[in-house]
N, C-alpha and C. Protein backbone atom coordinates (compact mmCIF):
# COMPACT_ATOMS: atom_id res chain seq x y z
N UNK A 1 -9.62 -40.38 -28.46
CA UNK A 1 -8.89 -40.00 -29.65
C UNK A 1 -8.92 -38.47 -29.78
N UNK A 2 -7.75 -37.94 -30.06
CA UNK A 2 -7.70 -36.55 -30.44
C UNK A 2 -8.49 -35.89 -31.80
N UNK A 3 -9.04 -34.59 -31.66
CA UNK A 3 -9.62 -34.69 -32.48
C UNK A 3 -8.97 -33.48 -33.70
N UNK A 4 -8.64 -33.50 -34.96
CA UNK A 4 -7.72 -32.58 -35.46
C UNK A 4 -7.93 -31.72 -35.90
N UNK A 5 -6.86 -30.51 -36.08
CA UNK A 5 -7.15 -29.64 -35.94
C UNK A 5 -7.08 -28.82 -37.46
N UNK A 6 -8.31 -28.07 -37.81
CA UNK A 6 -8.88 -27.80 -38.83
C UNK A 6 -7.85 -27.14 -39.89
N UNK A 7 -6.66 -26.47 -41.11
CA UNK A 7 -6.66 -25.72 -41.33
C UNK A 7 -7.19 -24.34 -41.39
N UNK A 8 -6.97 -23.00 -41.22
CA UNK A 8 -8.01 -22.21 -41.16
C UNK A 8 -7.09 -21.05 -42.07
N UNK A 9 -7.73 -20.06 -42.81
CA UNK A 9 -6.63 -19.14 -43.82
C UNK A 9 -7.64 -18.12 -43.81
N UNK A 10 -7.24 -17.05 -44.13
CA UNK A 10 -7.73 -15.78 -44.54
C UNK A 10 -8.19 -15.33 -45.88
N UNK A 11 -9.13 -15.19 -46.05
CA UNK A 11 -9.91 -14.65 -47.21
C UNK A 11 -8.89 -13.17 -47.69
N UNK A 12 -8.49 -12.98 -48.66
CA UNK A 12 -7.31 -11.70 -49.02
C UNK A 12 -8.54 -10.67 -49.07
N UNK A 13 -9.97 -10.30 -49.47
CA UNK A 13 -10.71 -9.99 -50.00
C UNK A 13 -11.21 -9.51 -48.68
N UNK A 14 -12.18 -10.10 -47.92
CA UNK A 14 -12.54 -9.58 -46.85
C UNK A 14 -12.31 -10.02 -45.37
N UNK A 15 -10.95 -10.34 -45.48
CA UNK A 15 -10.33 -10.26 -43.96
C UNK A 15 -10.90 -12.20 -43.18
N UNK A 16 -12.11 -12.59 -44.02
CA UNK A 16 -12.66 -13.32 -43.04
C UNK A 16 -11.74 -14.94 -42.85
N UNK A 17 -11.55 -15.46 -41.65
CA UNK A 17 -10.64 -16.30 -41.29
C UNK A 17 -12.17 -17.54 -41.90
N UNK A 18 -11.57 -18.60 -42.62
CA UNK A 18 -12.21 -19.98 -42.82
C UNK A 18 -11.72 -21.00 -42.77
N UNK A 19 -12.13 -22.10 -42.43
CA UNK A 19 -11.59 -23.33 -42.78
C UNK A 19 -10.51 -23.71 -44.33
N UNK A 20 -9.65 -24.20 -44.83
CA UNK A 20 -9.04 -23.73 -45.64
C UNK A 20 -10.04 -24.26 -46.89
N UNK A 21 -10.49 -25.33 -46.92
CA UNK A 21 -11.59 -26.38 -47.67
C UNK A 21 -12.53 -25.43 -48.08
N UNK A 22 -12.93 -24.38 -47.63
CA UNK A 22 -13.90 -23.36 -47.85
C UNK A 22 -13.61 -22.42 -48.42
N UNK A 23 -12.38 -22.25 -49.20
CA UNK A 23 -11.96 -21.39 -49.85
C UNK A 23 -11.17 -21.22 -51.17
N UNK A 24 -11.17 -20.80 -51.89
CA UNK A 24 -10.43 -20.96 -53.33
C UNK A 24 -9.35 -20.51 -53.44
N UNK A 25 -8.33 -21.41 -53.67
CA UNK A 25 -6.85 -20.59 -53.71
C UNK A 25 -6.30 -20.16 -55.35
N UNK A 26 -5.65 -19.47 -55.31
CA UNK A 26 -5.32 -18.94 -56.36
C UNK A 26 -3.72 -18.71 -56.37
N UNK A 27 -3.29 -19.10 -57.03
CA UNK A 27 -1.39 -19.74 -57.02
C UNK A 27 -0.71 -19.03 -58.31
N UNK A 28 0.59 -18.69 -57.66
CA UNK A 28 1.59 -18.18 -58.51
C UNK A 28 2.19 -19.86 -58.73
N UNK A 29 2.79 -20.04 -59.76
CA UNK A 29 3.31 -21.08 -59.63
C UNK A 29 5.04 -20.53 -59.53
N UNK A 30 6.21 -21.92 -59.72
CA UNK A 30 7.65 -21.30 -59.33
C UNK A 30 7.67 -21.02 -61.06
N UNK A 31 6.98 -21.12 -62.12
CA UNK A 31 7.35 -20.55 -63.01
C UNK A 31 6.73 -19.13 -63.69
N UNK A 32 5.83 -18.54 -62.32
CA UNK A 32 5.27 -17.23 -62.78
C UNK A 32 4.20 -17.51 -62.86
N UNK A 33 3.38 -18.63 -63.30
CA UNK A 33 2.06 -18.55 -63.92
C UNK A 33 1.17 -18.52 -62.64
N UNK A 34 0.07 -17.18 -62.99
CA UNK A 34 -1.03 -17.15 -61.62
C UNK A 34 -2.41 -18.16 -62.28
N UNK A 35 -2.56 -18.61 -61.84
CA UNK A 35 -4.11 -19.81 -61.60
C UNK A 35 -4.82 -19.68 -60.83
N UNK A 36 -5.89 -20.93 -60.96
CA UNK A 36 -6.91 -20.97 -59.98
C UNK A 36 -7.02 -22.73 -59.72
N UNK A 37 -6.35 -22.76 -58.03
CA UNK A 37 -6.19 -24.04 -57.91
C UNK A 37 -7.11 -24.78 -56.39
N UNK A 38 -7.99 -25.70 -57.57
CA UNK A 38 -9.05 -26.34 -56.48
C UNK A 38 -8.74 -27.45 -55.89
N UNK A 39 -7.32 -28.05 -56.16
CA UNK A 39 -6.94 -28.91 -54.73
C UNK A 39 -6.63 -28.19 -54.44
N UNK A 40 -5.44 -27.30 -53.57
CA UNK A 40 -5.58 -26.78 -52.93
C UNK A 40 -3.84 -27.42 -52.66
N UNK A 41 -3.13 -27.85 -53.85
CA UNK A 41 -1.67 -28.94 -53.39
C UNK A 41 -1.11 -28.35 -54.67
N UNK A 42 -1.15 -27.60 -55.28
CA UNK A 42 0.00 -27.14 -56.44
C UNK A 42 1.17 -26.45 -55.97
N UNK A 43 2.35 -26.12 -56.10
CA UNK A 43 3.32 -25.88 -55.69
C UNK A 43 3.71 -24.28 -55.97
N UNK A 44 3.99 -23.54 -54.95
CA UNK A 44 3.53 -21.93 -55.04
C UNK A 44 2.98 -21.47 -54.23
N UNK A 45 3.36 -20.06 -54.23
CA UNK A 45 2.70 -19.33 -53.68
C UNK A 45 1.16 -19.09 -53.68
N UNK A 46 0.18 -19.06 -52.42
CA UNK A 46 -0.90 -18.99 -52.61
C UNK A 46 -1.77 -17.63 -51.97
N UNK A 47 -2.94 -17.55 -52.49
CA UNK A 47 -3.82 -16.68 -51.81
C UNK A 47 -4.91 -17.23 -52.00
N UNK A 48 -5.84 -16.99 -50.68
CA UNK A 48 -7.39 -17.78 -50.55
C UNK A 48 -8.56 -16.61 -51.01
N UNK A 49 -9.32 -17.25 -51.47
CA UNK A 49 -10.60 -15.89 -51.43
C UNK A 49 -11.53 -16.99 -51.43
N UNK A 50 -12.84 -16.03 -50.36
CA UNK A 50 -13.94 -16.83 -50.54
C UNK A 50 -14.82 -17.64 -51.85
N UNK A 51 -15.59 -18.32 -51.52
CA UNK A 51 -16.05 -18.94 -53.25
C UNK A 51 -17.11 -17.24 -53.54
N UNK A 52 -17.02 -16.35 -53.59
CA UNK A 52 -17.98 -15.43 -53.75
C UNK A 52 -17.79 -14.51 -54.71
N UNK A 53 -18.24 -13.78 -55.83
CA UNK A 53 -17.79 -13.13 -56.66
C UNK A 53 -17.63 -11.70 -56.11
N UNK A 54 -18.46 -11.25 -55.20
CA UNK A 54 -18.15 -9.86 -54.81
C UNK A 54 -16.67 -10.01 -54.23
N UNK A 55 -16.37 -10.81 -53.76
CA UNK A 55 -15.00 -11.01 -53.39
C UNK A 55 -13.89 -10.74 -53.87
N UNK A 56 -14.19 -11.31 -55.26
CA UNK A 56 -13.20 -11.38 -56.32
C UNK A 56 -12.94 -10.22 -56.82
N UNK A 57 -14.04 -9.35 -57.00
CA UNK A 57 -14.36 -7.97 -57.08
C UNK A 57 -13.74 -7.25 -56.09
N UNK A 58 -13.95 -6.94 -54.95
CA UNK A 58 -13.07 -6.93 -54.30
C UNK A 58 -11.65 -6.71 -53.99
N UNK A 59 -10.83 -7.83 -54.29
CA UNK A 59 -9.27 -8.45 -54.51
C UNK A 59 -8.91 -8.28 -55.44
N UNK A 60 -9.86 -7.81 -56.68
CA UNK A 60 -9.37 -6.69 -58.11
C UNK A 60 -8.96 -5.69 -57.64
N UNK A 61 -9.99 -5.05 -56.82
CA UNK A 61 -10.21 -3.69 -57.05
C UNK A 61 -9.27 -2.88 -55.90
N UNK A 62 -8.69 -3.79 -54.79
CA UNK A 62 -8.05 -3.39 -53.74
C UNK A 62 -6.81 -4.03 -54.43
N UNK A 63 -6.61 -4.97 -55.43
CA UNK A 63 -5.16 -5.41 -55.81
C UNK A 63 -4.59 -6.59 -53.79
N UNK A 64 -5.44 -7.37 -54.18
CA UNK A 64 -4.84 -7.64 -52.99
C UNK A 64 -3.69 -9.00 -52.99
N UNK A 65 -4.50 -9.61 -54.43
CA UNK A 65 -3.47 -10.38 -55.47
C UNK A 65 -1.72 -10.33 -55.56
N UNK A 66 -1.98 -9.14 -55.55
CA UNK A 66 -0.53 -8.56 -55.79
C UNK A 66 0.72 -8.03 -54.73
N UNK A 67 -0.84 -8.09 -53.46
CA UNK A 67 0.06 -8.35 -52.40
C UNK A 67 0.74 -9.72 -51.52
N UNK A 68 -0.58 -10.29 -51.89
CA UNK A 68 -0.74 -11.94 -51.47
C UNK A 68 0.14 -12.56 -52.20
N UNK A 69 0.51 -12.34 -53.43
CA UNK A 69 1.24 -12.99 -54.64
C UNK A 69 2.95 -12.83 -54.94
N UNK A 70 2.62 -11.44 -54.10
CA UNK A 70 4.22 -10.78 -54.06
C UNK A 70 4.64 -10.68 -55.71
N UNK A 71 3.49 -10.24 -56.62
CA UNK A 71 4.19 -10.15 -58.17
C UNK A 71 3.18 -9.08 -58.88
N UNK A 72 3.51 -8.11 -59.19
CA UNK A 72 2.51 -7.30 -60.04
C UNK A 72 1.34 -8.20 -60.96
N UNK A 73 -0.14 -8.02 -60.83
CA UNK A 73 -0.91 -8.63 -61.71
C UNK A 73 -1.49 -7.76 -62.54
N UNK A 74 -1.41 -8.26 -63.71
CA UNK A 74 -1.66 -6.69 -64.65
C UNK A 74 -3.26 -7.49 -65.22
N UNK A 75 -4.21 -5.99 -66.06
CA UNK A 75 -5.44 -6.68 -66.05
C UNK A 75 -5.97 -7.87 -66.73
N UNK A 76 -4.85 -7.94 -67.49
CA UNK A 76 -5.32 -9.48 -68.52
C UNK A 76 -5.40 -10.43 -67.39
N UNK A 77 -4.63 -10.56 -67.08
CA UNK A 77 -4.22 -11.92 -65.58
C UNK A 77 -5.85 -11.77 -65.15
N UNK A 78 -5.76 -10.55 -64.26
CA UNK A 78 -7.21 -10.51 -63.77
C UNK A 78 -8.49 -10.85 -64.38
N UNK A 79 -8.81 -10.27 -65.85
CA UNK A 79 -9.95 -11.02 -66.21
C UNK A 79 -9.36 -12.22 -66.57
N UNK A 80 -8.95 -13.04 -67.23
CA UNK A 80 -8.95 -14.33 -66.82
C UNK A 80 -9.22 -15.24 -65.89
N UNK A 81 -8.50 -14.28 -64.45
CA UNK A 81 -9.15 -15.11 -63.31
C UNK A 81 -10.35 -15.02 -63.16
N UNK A 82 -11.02 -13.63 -63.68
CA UNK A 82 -11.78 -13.82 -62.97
C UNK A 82 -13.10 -14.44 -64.13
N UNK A 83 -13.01 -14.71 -65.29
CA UNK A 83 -13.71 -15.81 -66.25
C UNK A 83 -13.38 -17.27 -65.54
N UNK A 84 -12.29 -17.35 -65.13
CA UNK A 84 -11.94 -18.80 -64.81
C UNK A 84 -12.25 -19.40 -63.23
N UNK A 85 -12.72 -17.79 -62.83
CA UNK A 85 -13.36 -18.22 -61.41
C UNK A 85 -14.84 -18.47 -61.33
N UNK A 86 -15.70 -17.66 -62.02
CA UNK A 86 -16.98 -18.18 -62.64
C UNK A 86 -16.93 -19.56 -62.97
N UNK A 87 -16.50 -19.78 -63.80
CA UNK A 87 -16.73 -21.11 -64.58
C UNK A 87 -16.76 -21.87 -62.89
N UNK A 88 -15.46 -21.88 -62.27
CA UNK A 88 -15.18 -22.98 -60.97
C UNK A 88 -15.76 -22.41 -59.70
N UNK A 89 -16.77 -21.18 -59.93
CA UNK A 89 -17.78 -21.29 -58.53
C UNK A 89 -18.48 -22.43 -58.43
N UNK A 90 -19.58 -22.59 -59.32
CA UNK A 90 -20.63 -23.56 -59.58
C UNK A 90 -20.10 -25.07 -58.55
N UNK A 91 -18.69 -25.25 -59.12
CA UNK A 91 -18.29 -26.51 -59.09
C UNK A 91 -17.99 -26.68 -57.58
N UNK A 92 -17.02 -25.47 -57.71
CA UNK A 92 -16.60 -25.59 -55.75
C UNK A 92 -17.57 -25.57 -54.76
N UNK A 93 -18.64 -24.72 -55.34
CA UNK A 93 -19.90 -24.74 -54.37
C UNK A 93 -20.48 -26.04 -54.42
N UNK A 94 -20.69 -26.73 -55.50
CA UNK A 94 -21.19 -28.35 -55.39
C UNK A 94 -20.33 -28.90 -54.52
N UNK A 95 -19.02 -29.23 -55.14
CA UNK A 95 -18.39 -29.46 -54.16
C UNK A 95 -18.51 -29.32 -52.24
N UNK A 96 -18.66 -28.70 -51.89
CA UNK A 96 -18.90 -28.33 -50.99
C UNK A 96 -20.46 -28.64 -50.06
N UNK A 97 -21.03 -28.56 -51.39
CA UNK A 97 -21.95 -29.24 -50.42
C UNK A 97 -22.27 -30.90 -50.07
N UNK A 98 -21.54 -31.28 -51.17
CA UNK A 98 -20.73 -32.98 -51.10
C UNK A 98 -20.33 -33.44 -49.92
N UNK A 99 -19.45 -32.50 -49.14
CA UNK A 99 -18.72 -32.56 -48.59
C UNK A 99 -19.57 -32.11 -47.50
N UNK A 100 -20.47 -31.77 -47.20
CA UNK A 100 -21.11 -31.21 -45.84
C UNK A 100 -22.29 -32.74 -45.81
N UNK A 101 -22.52 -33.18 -46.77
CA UNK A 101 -23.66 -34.01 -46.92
C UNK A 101 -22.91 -35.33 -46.43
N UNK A 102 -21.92 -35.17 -46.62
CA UNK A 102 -21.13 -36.60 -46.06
C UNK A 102 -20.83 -36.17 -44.57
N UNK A 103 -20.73 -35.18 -44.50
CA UNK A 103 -20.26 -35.66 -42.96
C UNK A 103 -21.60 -35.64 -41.87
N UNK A 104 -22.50 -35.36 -42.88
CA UNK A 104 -24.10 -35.71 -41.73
C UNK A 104 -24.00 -36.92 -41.68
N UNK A 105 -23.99 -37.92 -42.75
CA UNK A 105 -23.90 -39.29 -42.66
C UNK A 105 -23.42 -39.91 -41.21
């Protein structure tokens, strides 16, 4: 049996290539609105950043959002995301390790 082949995406923040599952996307939607989307299936434009806050820091501070996004993000947008990315580290990182614990099984 073939065995398949992984998604893999780029961190906007620090260049680093990951599995896509390993990363937090963050979506324009088709009606403008930027989010933070942990399936990873909302409809839009996306950009990945690691689950890491220096990251996020980062993709503020280089505006990389705005390249990835193709839409000016002005700073309200940004702190929001980045309150609303706190809150969903914790989770994605559980997540994640859910997901590593099952596949030792």
């Amino acid at each position: 049996m073939k065995t398949r082949k992984i998604p893999q995406r780029k961190c906007v923040a620090c260049q680093e290539m990951m599995p896509k599952k390993e990363l937090i996307r963050i979506v324009r939607s088709p009606e403008g609105d930027i989010q933070i989307d942990l399936t990873g299936k909302r409809s839009g434009r996306g950009a990945y950043l690691c689950g890491k806050t220096s990251c996020f820091k980062l993709a503020k501070k280089s505006k990389a959002f705005e390249r990835a996004l193709k839409v000016p993000v002005s700073s309200d947008i940004y702190d929001r995301l980045e309150a609303d990315f706190i809150k969903v580290e914790d989770e994605f990182h559980a997540n994640k390790e859910l997901e590593t614990n099952d596949d030792d099984e």
